[in-house]
Protein backbone atom coordinates (compact mmCIF):
# COMPACT_ATOMS: atom_id res chain seq x y z
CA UNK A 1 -20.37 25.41 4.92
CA UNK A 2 -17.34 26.39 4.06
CA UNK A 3 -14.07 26.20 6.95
CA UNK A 4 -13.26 30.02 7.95
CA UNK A 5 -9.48 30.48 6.84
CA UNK A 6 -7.85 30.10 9.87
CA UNK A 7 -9.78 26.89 10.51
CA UNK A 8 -8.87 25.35 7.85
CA UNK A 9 -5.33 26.14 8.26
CA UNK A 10 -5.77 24.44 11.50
CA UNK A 11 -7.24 21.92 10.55
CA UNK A 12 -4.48 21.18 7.84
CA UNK A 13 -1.89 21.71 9.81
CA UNK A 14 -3.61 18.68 11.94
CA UNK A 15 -3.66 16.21 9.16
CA UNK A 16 -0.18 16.42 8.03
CA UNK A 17 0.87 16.24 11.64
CA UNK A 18 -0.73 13.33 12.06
CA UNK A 19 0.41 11.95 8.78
CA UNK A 20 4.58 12.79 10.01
CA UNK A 21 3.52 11.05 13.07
CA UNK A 22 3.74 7.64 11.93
CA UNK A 23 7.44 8.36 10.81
CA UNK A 24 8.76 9.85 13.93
CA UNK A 25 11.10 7.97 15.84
CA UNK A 26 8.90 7.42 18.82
CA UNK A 27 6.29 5.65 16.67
CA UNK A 28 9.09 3.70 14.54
CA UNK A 29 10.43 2.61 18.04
CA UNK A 30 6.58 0.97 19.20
CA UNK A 31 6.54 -2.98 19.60
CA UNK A 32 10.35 -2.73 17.91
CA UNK A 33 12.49 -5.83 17.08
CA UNK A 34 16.12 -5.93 18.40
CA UNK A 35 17.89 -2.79 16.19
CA UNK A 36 21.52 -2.53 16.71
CA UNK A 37 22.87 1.01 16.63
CA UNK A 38 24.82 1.87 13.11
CA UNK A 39 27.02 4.57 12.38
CA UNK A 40 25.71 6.61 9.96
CA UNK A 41 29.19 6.96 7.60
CA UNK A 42 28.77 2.89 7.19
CA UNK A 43 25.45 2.67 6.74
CA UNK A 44 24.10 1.22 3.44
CA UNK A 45 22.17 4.38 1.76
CA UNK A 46 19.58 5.28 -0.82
CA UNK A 47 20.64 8.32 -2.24
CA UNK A 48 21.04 10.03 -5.62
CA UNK A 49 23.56 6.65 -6.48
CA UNK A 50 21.20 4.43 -6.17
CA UNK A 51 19.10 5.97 -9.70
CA UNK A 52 21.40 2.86 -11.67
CA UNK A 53 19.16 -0.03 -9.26
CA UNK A 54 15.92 1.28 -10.65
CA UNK A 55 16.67 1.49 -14.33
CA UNK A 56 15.08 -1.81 -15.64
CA UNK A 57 17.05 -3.69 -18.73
CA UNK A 58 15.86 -3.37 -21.79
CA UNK A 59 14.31 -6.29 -22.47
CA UNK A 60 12.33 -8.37 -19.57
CA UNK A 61 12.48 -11.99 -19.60
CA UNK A 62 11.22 -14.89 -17.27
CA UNK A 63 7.54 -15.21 -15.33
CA UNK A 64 6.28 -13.06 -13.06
CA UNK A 65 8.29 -13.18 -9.34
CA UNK A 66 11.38 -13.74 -11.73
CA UNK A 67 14.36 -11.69 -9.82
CA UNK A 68 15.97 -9.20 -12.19
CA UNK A 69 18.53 -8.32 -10.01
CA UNK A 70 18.95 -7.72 -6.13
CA UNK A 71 21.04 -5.96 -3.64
CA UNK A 72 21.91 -5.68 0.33
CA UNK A 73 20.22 -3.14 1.68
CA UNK A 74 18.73 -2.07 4.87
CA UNK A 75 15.60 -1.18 7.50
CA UNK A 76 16.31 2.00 9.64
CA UNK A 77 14.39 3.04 12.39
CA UNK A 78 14.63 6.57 12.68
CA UNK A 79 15.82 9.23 9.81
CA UNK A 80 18.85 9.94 11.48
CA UNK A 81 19.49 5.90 10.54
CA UNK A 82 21.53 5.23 13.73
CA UNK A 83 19.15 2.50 14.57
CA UNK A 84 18.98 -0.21 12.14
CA UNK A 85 16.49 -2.98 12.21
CA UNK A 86 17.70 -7.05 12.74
CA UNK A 87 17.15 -8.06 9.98
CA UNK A 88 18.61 -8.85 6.45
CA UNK A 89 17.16 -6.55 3.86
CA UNK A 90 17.53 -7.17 -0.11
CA UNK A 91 16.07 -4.65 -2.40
CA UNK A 92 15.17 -6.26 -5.17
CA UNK A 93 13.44 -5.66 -8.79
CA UNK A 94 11.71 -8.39 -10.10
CA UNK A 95 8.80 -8.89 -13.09
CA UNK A 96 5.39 -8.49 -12.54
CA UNK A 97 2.18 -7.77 -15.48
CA UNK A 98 0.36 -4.62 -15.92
CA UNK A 99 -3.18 -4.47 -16.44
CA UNK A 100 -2.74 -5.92 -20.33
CA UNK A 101 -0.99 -8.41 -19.16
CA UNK A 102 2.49 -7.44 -20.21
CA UNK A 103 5.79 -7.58 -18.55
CA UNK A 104 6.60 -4.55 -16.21
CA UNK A 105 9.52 -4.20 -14.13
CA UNK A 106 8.88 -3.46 -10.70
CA UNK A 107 10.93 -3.12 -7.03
CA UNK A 108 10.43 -4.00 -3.11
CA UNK A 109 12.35 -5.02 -0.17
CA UNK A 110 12.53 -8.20 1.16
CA UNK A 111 13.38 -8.10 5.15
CA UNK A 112 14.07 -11.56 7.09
CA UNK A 113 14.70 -11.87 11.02
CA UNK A 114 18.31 -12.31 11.92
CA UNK A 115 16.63 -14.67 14.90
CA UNK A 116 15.50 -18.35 13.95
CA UNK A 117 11.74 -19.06 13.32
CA UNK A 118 10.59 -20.50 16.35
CA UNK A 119 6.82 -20.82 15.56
CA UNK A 120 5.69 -24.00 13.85
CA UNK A 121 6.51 -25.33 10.58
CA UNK A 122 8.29 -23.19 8.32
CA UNK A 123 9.09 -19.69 8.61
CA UNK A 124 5.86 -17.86 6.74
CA UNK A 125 6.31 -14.81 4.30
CA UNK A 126 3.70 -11.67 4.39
CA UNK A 127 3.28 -9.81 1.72
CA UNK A 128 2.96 -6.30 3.20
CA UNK A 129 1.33 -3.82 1.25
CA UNK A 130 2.03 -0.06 1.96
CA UNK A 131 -0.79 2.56 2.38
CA UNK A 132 -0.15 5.69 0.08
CA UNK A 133 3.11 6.65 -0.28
CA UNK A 134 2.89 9.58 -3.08
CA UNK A 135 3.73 9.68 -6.87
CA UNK A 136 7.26 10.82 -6.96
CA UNK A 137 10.19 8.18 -7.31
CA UNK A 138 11.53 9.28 -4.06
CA UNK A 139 8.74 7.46 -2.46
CA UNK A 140 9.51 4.59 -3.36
CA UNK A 141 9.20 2.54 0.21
CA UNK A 142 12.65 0.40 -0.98
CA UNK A 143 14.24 3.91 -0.51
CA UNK A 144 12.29 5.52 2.58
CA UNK A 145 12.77 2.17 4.80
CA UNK A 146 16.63 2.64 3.95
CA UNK A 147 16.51 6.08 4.91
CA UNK A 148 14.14 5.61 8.38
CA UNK A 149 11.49 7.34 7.04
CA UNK A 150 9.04 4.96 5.82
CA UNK A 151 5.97 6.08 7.99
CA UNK A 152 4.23 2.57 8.02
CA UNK A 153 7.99 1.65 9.53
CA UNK A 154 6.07 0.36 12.95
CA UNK A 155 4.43 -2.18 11.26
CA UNK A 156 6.60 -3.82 9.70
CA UNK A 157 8.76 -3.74 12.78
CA UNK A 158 6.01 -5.45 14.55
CA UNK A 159 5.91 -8.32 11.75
CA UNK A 160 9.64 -8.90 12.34
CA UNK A 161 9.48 -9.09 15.81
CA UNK A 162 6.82 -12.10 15.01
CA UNK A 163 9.58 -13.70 13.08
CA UNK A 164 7.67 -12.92 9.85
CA UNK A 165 9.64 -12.50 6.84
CA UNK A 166 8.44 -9.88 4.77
CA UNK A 167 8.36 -8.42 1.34
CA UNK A 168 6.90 -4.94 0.19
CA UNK A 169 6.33 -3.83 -3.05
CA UNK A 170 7.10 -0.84 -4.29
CA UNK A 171 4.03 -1.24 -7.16
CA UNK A 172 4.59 -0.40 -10.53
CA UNK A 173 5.70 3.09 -11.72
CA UNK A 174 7.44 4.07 -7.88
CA UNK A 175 10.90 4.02 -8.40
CA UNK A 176 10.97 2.56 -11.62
CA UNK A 177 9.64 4.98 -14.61
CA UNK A 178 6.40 5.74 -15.28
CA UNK A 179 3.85 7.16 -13.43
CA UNK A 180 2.63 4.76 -10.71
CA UNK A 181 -0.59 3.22 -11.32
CA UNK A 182 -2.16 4.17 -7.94
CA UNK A 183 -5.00 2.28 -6.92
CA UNK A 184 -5.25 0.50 -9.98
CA UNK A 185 -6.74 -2.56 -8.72
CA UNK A 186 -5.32 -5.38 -11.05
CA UNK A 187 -1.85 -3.82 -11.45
CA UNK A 188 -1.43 -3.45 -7.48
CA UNK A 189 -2.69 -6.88 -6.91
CA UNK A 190 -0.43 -8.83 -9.13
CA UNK A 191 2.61 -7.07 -7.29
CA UNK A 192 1.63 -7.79 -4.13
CA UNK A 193 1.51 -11.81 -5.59
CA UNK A 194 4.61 -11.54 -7.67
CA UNK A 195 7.06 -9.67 -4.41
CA UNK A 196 6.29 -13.10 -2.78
CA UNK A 197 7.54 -15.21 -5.62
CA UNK A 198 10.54 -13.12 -5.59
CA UNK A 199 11.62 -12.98 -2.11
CA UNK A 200 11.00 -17.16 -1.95
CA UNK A 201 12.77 -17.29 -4.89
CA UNK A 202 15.80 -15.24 -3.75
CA UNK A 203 19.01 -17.15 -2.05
CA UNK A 204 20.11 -14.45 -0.07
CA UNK A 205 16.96 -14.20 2.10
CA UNK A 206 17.00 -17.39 2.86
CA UNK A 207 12.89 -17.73 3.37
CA UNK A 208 11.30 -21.03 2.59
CA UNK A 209 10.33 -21.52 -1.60
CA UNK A 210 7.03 -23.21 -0.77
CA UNK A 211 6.03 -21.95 2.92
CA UNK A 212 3.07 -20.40 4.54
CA UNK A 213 2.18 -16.93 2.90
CA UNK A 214 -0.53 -14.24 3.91
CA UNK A 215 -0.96 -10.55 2.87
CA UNK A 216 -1.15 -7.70 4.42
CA UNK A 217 -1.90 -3.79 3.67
CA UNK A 218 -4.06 -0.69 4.61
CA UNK A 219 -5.52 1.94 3.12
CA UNK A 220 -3.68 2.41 -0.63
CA UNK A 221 -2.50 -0.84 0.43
CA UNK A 222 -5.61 -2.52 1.69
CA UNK A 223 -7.09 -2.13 -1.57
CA UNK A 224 -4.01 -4.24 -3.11
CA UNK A 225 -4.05 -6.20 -0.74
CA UNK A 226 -8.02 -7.19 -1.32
CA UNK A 227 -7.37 -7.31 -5.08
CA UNK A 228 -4.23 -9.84 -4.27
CA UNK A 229 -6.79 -11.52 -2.17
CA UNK A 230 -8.92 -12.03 -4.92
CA UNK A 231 -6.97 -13.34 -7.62
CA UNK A 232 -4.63 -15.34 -5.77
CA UNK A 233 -5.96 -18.81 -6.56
CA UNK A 234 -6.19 -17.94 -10.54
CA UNK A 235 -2.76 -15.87 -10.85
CA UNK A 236 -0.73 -17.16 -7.98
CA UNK A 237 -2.48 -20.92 -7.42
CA UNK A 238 1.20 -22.32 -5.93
CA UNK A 239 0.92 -20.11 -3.13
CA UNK A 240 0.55 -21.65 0.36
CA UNK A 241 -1.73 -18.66 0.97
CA UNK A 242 -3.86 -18.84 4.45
CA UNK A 243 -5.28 -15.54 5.34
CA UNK A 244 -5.16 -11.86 4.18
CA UNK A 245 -5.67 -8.98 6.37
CA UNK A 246 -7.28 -5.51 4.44
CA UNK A 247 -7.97 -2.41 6.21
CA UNK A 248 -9.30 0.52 4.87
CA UNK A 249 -9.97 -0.54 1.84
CA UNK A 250 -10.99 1.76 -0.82
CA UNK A 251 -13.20 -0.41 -2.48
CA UNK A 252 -15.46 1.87 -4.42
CA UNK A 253 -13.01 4.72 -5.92
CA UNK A 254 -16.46 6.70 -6.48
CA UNK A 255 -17.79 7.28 -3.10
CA UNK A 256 -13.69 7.72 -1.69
CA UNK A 257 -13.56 10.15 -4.78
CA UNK A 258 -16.90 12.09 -3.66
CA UNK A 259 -15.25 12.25 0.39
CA UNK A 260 -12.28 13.62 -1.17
CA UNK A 261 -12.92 16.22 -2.97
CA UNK A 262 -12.47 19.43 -0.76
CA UNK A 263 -11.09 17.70 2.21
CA UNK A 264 -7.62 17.81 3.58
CA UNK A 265 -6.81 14.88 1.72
CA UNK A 266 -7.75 16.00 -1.85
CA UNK A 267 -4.54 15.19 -2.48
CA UNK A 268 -5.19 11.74 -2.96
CA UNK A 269 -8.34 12.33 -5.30
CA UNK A 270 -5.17 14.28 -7.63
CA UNK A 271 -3.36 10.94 -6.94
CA UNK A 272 -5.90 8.45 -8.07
CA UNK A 273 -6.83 10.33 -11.46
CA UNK A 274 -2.87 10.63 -12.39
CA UNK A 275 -2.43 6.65 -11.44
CA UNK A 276 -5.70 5.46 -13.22
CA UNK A 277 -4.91 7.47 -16.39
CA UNK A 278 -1.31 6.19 -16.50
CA UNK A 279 -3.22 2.78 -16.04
CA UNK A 280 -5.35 2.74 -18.81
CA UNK A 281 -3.56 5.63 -21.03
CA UNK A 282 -5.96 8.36 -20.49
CA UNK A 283 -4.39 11.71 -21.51
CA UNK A 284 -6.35 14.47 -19.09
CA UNK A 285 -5.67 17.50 -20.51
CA UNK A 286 -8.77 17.91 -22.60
CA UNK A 287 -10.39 17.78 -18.69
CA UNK A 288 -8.31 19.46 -17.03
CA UNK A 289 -7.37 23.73 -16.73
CA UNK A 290 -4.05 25.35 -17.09
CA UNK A 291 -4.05 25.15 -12.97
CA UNK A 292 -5.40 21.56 -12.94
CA UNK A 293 -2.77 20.60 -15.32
CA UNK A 294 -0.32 21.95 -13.08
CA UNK A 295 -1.30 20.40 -9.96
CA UNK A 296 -0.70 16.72 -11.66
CA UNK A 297 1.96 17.78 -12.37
CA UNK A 298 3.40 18.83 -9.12
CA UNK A 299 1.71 15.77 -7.37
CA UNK A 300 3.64 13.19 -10.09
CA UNK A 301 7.09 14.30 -7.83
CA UNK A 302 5.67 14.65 -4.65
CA UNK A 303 5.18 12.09 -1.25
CA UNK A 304 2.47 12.25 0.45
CA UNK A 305 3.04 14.41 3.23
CA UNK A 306 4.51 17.18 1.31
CA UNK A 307 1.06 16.60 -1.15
CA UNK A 308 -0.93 16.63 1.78
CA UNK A 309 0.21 19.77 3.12
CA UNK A 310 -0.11 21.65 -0.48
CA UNK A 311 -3.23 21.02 -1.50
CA UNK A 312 -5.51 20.40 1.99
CA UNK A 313 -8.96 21.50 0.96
CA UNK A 314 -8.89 21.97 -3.02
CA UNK A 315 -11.76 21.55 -4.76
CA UNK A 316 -11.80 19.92 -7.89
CA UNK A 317 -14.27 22.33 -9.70
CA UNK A 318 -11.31 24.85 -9.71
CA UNK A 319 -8.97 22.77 -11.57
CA UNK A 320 -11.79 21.22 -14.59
CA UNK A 321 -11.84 22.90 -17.73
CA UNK A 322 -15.46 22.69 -17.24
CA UNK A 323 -15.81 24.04 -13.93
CA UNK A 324 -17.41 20.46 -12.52
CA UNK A 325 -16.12 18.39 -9.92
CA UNK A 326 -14.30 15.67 -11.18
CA UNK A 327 -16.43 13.13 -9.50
CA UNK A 328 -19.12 13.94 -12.69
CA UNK A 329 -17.24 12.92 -14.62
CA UNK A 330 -17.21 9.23 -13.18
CA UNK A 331 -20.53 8.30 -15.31
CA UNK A 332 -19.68 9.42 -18.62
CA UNK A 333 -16.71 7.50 -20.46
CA UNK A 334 -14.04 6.28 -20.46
CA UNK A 335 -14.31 6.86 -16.77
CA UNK A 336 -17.38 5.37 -15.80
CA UNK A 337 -15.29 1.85 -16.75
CA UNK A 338 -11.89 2.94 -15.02
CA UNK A 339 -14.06 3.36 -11.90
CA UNK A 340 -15.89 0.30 -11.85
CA UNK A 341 -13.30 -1.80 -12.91
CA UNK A 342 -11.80 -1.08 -9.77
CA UNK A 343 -14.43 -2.20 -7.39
CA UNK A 344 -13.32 -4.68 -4.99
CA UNK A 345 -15.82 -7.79 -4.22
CA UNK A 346 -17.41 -7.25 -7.42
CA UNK A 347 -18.18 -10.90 -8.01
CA UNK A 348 -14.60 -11.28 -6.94
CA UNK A 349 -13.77 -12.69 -3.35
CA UNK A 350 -10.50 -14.15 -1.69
CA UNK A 351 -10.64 -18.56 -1.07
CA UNK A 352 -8.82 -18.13 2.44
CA UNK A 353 -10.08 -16.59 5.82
CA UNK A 354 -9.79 -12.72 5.56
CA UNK A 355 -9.96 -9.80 8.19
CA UNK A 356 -11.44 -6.75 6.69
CA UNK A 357 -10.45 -3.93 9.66
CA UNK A 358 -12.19 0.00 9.43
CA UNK A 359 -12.44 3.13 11.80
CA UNK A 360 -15.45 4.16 12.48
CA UNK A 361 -14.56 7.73 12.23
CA UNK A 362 -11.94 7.10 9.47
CA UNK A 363 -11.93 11.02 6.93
CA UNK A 364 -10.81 9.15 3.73
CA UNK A 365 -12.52 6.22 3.38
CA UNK A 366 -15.82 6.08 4.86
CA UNK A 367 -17.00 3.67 7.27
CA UNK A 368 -19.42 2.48 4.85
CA UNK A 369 -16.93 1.79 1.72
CA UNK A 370 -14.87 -0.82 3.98
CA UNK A 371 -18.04 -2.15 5.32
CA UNK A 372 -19.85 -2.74 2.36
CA UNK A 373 -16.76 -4.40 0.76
CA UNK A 374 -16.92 -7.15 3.67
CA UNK A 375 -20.70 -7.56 3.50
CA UNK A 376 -20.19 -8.20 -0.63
CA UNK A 377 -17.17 -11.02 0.40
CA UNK A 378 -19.89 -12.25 2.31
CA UNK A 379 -22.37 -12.44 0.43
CA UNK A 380 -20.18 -14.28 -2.53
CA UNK A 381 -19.57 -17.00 0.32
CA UNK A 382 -15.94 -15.68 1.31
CA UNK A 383 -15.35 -16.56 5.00
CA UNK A 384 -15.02 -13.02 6.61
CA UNK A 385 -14.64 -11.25 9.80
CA UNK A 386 -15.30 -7.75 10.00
CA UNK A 387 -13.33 -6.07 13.01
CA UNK A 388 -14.85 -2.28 13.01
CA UNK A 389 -12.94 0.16 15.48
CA UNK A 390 -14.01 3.31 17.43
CA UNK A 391 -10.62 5.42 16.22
CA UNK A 392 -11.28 9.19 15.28
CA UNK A 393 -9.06 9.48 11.58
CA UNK A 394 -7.79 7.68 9.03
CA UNK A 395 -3.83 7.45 10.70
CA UNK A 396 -5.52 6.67 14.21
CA UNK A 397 -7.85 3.87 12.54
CA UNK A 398 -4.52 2.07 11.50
CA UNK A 399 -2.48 1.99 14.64
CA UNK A 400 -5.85 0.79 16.48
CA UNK A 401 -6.33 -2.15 13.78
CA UNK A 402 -2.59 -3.32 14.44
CA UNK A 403 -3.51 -5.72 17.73
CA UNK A 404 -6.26 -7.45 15.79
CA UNK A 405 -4.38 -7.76 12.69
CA UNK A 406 -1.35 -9.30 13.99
CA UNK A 407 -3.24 -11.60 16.14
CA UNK A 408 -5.34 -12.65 13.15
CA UNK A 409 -2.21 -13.67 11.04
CA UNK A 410 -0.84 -15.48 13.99
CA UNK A 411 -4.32 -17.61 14.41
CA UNK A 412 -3.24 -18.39 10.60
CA UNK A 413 -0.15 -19.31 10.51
CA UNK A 414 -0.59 -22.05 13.52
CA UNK A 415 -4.12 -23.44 11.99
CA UNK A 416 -6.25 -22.14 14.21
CA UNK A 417 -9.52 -22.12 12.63
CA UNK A 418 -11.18 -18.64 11.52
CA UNK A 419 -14.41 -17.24 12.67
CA UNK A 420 -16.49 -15.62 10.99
CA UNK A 421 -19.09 -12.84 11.53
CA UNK A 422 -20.85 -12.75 7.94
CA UNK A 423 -24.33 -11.94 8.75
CA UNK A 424 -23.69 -10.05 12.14
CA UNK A 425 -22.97 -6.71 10.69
């Protein structure tokens, strides 16, 4: 049945409410690090001057995690950026590999506590991968966690009050040019490796070149995070990897794709088919209507909230050439292949302990999709602990997976051993 209109305005208006929760300053400001107050007029920014920082050279050189170039920047905890994290923050672009296998440029942010380590050994890195962000180059989370409006912000507080020093990816195509490859499973992975080669690689954030590592993402960044997981040991062997924590991972784009479609988050069914056609060079127009056409469009410049609150509800029959939902098209060429190549635990599975977190009443990926992704790791001998939660939403399934995920990643970096639950769920 279809929502009456005013429901579904309500219902809209809900989900991008919740959404701009997670960057209001009350949620930036949960389980917060020491910030010292800034003034605003000295503050380093991210504004239409920074455009020269994401223009790659012309020619790339050097392996992947090579540093390009780098720059001070800064964490803010609120958008009016009078409370700045402490921490040192470099944005940085460094090299990373597309899906061929060929040089891309890409940026992130590397953030290390201003405090000493005080855990044991050496000071560990985490690879934190951001949920979905949007298409548009203004997205870029380099530029919203300069600007205080990174919406995953609390987070990423919470690892630098652990003493964790952190880098985020920005992924390929999200700042730099090109259409970012969202959820392209390969692509997103080797980021998430190669932001970790740069920031131990990089004097000025003084992190450790051969320390502890573990990775760390939900949602759009859960599947990178699983995919980094996976091909670790082959493309990143020299990394002193010990546990990765995915929630929400969209590990089979088809049945996300089918719970999608027509919900107040279709937005991020428009998403995926721009990001896995810039992947693998699929041109869409023969698919798509004058009004589909446009809606790429319009997503390719947009962040997520402002997506969200556009298009709650489309369906994708009205924006096919062919009047049929987009998701029949996923077993007829070339996209039958795009989708499966993008399975996660598809005779792949991560070597260290992993934490595979999902709401049970999470509306964009279903319960099942995150499930089933930890029962496959299982099954392909990965050591695995599924931590299911009772949250209502997607947004409310991350905040409650933040206790268990923290704790896990501290039970890794001071070697206690990891249980498992394969078999139990």
């Amino acid at each position: 049945m279809t929502p009456h209109p005013r429901t579904r305005r309500r219902l809209a208006t809900s989900v991008v409410a919740s959404v701009a929760a997670l960057a209001t300053p009350a949620a930036l400001l949960a389980t917060a690090p020491t910030a010292t107050a800034a003034a605003p007029t000295t503050a380093v920014t991210a504004a239409a001057g920074d455009d020269a920082f994401y223009t790659p050279p012309a020619t790339l050189d050097g392996a992947p995690g090579t540093v390009i170039r780098s720059e001070p920047s800064a964490f803010y905890l609120d958008p009016a950026r009078t409370l700045r994290a402490d921490a040192d923050v470099q944005r940085v672009m460094y090299v990373s590999t597309d899906r061929n296998g060929e040089r891309i440029p890409v940026t992130g942010s590397v953030l290390t506590p201003r405090r000493a380590w005080s855990g044991p050994g050496e000071r560990p890195v985490v690879s934190f991968a951001v949920g979905t962000q949007g298409l548009g180059d203004q997205c870029a989370p380099s530029r919203q966690l300069n600007a205080g409006t990174e919406y995953e912000g609390g987070f990423v507080k919470g690892l630098l009050s652990r003493g964790y020093g952190i880098a985020v990816t920005d992924y390929e195509g999200l700042g730099t040019p090109g259409t970012h490859t969202y959820v392209s499973r390969e692509v997103t992975g080797r980021a998430t490796l190669d932001v970790v080669r740069a920031a131990q690689s990089l004097p000025a954030a003084n992190l450790p070149d051969a320390g502890p590592v573990a990775l760390t993402g939900y949602s759009q960044g859960g599947g990178a995070t699983a995919a980094a997981g996976e091909i670790a040991a082959s493309y990143a062997p020299e990394l002193r990897l010990k546990g990765v924590v995915a929630g929400a991972v969209p590990g089979d784009l088809k049945a996300v794709a089918a719970n999608l479609d027509g919900s107040p988050y279709f937005a991020f069914l428009g998403y995926a088919v721009a990001g896995l056609a810039a992947s693998y060079d699929i041109d869409t127009d023969p698919y798509l209507n004058t009004r589909g056409e446009q809606v790429l469009e319009e997503l390719e410049g947009q962040c997520t909230v402002e997506s969200v609150a556009r298009y709650p509800f489309t369906r994708s029959t009205t924006l096919t050439e062919d009047g049929r939902p987009l998701t029949a098209y996923l077993d007829e060429p070339p996209f039958d292949t795009v989708v499966a190549e993008q399975k996660i635990a598809d005779g792949r599975k991560p070597a260290v302990p992993t934490l595979v977190t999902q709401s049970l009443g999470d509306d964009v990926i279903p319960f099942k999709v995150g499930r089933d992704v930890a029962r496959r790791w299982c099954a392909l001998g990965a050591k695995v602990r599924f931590a299911p939660n009772a949250a209502i939403t997607h947004v409310a399934g991350a905040a409650a997976s933040y206790p268990e995920s923290f704790a896990f990643l501290e039970a890794r970096f001071r070697g206690i051993p990891a249980l498992s639950n394969c078999g139990a769920f």
